[in-house]
N, C-alpha and C. Protein backbone atom coordinates (compact mmCIF):
# COMPACT_ATOMS: atom_id res chain seq x y z
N UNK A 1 26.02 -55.53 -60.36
CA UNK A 1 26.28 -55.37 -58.96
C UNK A 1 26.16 -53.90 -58.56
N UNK A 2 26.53 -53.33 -59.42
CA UNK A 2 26.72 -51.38 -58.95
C UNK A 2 25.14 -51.64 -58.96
N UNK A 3 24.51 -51.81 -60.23
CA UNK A 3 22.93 -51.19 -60.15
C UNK A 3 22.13 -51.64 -59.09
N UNK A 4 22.64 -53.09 -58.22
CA UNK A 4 22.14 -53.50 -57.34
C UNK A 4 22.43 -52.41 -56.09
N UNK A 5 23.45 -52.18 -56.01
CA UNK A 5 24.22 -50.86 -54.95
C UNK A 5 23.37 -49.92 -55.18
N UNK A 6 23.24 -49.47 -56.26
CA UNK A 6 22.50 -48.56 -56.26
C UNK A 6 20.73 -48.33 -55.73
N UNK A 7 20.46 -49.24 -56.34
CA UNK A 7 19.02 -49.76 -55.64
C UNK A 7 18.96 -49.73 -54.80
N UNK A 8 19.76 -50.16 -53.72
CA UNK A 8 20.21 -50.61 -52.31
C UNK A 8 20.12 -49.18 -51.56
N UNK A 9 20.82 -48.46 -52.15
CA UNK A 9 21.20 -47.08 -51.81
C UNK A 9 19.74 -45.87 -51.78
N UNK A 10 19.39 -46.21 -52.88
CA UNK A 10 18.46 -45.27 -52.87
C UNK A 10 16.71 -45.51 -51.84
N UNK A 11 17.42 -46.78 -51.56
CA UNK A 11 15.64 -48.38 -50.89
C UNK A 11 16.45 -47.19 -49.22
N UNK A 12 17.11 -47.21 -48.85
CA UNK A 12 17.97 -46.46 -47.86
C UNK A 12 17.89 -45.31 -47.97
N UNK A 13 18.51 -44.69 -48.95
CA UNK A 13 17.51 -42.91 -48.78
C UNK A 13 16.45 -42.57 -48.74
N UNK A 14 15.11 -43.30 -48.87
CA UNK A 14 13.95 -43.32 -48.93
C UNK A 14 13.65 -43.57 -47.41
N UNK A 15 14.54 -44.35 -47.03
CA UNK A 15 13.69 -44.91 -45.72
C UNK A 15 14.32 -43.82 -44.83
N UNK A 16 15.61 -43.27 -44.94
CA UNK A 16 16.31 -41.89 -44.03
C UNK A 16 15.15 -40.80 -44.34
N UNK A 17 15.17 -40.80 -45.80
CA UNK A 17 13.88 -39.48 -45.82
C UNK A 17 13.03 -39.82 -45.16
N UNK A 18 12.08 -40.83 -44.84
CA UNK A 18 11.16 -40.96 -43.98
C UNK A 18 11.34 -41.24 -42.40
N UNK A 19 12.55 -41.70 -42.16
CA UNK A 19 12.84 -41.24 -40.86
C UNK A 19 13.06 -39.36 -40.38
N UNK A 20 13.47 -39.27 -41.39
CA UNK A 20 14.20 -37.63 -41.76
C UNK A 20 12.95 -36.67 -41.15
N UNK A 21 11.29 -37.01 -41.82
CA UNK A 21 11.02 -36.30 -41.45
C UNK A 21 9.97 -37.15 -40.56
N UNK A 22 9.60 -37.81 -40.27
CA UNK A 22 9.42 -38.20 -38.82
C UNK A 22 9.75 -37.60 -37.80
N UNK A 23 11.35 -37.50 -37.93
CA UNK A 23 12.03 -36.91 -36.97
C UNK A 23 11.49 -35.15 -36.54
N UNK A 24 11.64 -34.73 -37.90
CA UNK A 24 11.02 -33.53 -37.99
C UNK A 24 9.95 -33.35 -37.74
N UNK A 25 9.11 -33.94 -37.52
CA UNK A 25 7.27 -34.33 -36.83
C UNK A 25 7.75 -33.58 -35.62
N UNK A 26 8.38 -34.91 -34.95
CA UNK A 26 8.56 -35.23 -33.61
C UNK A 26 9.17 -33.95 -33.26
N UNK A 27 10.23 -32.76 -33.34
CA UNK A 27 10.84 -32.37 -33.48
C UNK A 27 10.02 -30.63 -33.14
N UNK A 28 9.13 -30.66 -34.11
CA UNK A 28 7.99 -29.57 -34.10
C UNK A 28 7.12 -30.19 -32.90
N UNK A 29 6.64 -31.19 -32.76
CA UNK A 29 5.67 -30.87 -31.67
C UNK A 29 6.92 -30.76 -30.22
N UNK A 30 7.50 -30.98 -29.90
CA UNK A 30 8.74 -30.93 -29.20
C UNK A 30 8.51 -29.55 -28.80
N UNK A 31 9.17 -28.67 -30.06
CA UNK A 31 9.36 -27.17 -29.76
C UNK A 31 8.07 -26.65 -29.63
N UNK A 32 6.75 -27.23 -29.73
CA UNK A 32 5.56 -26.53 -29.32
C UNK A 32 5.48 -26.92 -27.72
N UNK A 33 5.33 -28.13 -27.51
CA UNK A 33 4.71 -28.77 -26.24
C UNK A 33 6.43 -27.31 -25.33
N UNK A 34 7.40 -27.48 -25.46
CA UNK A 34 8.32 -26.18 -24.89
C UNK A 34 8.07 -25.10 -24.63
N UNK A 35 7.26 -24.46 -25.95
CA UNK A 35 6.36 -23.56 -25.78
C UNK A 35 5.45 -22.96 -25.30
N UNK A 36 4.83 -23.83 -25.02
CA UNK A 36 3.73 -24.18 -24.09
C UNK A 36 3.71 -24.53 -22.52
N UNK A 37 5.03 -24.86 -22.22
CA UNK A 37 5.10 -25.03 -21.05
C UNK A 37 5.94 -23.62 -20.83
N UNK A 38 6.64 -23.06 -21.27
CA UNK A 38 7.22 -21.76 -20.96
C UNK A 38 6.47 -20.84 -20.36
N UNK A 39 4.71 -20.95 -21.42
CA UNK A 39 4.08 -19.79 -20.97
C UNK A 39 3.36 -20.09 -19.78
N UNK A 40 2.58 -21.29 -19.78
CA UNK A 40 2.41 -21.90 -18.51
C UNK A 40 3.05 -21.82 -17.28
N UNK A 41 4.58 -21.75 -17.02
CA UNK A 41 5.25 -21.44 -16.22
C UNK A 41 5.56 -19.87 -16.02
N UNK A 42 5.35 -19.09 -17.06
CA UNK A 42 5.13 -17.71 -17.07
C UNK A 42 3.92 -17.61 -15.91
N UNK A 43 2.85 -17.94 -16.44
CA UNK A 43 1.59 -17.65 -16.25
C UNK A 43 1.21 -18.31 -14.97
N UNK A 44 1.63 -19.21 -14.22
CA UNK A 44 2.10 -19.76 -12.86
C UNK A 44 2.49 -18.31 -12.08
N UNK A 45 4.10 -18.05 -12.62
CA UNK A 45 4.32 -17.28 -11.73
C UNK A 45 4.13 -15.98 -11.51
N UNK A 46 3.16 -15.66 -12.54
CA UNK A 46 2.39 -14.07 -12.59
C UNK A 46 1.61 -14.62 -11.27
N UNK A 47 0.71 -15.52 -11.87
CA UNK A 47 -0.35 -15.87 -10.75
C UNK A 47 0.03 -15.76 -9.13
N UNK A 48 1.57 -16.05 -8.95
CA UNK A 48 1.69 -16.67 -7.52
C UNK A 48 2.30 -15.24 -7.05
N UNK A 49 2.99 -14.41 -8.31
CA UNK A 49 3.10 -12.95 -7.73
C UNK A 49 1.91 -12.25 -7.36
N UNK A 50 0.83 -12.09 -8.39
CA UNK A 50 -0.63 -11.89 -8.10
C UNK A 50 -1.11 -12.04 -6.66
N UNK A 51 -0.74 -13.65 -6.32
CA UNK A 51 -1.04 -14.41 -4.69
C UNK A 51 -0.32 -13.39 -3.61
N UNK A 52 0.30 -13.35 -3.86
CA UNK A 52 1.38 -12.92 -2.86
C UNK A 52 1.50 -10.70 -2.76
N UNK A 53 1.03 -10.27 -3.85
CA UNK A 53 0.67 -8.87 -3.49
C UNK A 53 -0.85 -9.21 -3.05
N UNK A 54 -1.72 -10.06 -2.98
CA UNK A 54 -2.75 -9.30 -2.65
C UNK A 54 -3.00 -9.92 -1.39
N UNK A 55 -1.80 -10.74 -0.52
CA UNK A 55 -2.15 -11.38 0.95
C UNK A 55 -1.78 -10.42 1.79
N UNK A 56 -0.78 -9.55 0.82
CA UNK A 56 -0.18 -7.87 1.79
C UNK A 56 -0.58 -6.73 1.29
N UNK A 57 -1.93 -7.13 0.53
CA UNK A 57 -2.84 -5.75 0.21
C UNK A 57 -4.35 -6.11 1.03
N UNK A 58 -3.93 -5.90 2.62
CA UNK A 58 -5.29 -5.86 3.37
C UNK A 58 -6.11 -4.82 3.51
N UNK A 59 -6.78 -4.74 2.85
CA UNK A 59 -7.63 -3.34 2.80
C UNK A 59 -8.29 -2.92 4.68
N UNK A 60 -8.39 -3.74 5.15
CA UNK A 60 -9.06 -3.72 6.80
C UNK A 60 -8.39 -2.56 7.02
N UNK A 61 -6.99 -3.23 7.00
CA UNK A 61 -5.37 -2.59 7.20
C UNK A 61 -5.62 -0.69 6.66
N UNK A 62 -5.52 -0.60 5.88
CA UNK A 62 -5.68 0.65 4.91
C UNK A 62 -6.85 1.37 5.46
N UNK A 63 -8.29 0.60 5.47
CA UNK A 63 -9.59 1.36 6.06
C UNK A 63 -9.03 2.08 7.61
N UNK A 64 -8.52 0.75 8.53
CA UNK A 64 -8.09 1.41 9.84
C UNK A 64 -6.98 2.18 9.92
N UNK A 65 -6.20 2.27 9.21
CA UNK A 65 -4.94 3.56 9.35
C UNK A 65 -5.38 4.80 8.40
N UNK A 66 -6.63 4.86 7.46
CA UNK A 66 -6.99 6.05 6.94
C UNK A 66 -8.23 6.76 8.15
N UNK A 67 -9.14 5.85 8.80
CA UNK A 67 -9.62 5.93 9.68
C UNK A 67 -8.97 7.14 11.09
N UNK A 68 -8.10 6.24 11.26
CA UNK A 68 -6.91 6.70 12.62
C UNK A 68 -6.48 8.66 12.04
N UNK A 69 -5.72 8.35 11.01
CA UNK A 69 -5.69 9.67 10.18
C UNK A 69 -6.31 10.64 10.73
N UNK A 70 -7.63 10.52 10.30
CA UNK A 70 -9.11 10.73 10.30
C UNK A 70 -9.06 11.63 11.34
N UNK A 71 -9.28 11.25 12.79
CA UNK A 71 -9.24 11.27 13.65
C UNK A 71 -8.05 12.35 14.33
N UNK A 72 -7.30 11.98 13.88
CA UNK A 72 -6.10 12.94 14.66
C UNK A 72 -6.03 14.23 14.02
N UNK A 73 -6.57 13.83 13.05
CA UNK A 73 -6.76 15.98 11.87
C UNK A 73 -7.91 16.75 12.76
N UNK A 74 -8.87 15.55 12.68
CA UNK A 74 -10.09 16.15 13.39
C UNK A 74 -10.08 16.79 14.79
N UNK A 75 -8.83 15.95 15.66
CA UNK A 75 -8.45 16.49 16.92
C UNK A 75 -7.44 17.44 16.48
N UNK A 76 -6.28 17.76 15.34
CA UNK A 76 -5.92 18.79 15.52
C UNK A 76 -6.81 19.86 15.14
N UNK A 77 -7.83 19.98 14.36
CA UNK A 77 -8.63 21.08 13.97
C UNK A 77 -9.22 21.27 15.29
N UNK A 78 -9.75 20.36 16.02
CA UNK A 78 -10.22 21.26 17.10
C UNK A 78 -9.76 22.04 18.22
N UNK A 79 -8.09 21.51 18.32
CA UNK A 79 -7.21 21.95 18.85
C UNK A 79 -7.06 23.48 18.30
N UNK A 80 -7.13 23.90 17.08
CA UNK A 80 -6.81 24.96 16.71
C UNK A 80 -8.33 25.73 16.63
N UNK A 81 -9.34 25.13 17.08
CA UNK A 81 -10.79 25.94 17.01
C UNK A 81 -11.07 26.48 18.79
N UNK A 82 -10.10 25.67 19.50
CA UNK A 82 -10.36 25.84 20.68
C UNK A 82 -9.30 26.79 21.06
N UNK A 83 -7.98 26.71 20.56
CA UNK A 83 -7.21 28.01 20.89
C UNK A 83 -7.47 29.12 20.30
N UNK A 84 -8.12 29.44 19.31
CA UNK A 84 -8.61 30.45 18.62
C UNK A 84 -9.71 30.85 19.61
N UNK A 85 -10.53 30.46 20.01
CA UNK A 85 -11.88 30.72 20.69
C UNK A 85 -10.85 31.13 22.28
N UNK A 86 -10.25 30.26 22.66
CA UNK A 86 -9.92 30.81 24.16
C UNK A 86 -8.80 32.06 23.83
N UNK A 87 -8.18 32.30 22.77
CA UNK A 87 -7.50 33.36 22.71
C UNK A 87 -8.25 34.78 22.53
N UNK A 88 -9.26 34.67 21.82
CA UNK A 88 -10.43 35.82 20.97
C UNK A 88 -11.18 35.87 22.57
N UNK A 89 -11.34 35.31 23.34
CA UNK A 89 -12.64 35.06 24.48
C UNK A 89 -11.75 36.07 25.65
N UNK A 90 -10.75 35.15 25.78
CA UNK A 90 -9.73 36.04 27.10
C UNK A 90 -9.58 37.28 26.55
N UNK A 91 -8.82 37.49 25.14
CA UNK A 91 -8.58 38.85 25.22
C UNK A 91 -9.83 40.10 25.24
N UNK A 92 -10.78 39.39 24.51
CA UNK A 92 -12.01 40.39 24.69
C UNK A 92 -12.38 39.95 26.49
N UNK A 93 -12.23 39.11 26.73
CA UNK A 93 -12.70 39.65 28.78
C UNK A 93 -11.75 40.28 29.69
N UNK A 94 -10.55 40.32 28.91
CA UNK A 94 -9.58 41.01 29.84
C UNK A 94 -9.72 42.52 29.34
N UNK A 95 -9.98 42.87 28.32
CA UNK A 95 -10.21 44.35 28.32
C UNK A 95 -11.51 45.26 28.52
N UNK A 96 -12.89 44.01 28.63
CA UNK A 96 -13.69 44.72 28.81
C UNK A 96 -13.97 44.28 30.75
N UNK A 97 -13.48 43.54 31.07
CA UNK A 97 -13.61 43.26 32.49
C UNK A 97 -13.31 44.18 33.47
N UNK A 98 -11.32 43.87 32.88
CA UNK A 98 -10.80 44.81 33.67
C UNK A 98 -10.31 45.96 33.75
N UNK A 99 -11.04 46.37 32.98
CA UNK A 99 -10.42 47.94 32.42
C UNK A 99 -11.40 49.05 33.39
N UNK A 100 -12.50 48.30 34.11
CA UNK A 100 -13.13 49.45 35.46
C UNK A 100 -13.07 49.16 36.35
N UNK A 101 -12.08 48.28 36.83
CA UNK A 101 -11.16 47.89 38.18
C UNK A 101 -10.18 48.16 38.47
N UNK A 102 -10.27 49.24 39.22
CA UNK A 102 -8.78 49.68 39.87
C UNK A 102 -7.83 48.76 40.23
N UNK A 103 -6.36 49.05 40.47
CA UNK A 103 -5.09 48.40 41.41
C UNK A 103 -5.43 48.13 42.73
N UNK A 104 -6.07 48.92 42.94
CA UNK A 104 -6.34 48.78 44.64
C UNK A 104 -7.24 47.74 45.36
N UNK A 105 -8.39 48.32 44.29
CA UNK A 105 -9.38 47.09 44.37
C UNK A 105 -9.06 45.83 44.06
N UNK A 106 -7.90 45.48 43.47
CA UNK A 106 -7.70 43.55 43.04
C UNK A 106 -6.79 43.55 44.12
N UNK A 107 -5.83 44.66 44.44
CA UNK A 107 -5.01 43.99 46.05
C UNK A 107 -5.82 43.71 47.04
N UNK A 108 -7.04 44.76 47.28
CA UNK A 108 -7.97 44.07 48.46
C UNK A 108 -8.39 43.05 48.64
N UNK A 109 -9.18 42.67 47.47
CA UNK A 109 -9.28 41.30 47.05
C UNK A 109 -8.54 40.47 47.28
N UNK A 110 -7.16 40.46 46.61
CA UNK A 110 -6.49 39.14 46.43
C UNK A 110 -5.55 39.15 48.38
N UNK A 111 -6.02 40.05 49.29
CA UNK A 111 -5.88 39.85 50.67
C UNK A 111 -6.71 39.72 51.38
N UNK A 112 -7.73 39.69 50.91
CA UNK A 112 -9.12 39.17 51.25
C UNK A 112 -9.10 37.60 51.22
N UNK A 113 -8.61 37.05 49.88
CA UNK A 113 -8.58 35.76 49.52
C UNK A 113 -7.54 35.09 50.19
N UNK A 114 -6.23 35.41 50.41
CA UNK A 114 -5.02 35.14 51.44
C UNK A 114 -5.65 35.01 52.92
N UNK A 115 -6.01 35.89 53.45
CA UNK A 115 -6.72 35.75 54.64
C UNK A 115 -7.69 34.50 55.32
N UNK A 116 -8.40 34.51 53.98
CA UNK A 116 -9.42 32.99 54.02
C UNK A 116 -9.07 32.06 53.72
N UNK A 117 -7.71 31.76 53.23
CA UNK A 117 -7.05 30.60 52.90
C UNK A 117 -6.38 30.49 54.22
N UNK A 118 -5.62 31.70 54.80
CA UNK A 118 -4.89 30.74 56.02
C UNK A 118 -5.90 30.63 57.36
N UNK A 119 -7.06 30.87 56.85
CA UNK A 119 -7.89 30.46 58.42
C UNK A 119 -8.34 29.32 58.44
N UNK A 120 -8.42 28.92 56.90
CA UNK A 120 -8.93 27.43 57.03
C UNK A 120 -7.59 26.98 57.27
C-alpha cells in the first residue's frame, strides 16, 4: 500500500512539475508581452509629446516676428542716420550761413515778414 502511495505521489509530482513549468512558460511570455507594452506606451507618449511641441512650433510664426524685428532696427538705424545728417547739415549751415549776416539785417527781415502777414 505505501509503495502504491508512493507511486501515486510521485505520478503527481510529475504532473505538478509539468504544470510547474507550463506555468513558467506562461509566466515568461507574460513578463515579455508587459514589456512590450511598457515601451509601446513609452513610445506613444514621446510621440504625442513630439505632436504637441511641433503644433506650437509654427515657423510662419517665427519667420513673421523675426521679419517685424527686421524692420524696426532698420527704422531705428535710419532714425539715427537721419539725426546724424540733420545735426552735421544744420550745424555746418548755421555757421557758414549766418556768420555774414548782421543783427540788424534779420530784424529787418523778420519785420518785413510781420508786416506781410498782417496785410493778408
Amino acid at each position: 500500500m505505501y509503495e502504491q502511495q508512493q507511486l501515486d505521489l510521485k505520478d503527481q509530482t510529475n504532473v505538478l512539475k509539468e504544470r510547474f513549468n507550463e506555468l513558467q512558460v506562461t509566466y515568461n511570455e507574460l513578463q515579455h508581452k508587459k514589456i512590450l507594452l511598457a515601451s509601446r506606451v513609452n513610445a506613444a507618449k514621446s510621440i504625442k509629446q513630439i505632436q504637441k511641441v511641433s503644433v506650437n512650433f509654427n515657423a510662419d510664426n517665427i519667420v513673421r516676428g523675426i521679419a517685424k524685428q527686421e524692420e524696426k532696427i532698420l527704422y531705428m538705424e535710419a532714425e539715427v542716420q537721419a539725426g546724424s545728417y540733420t545735426s552735421n547739415h544744420y550745424s555746418g549751415y548755421n555757421k557758414t550761413s549766418f556768420s555774414n549776416v548782421s543783427e540788424d539785417e534779420i530784424t529787418k527781415e523778420l519785420e518785413k515778414l510781420k508786416a506781410e502777414k498782417e496785410t493778408l
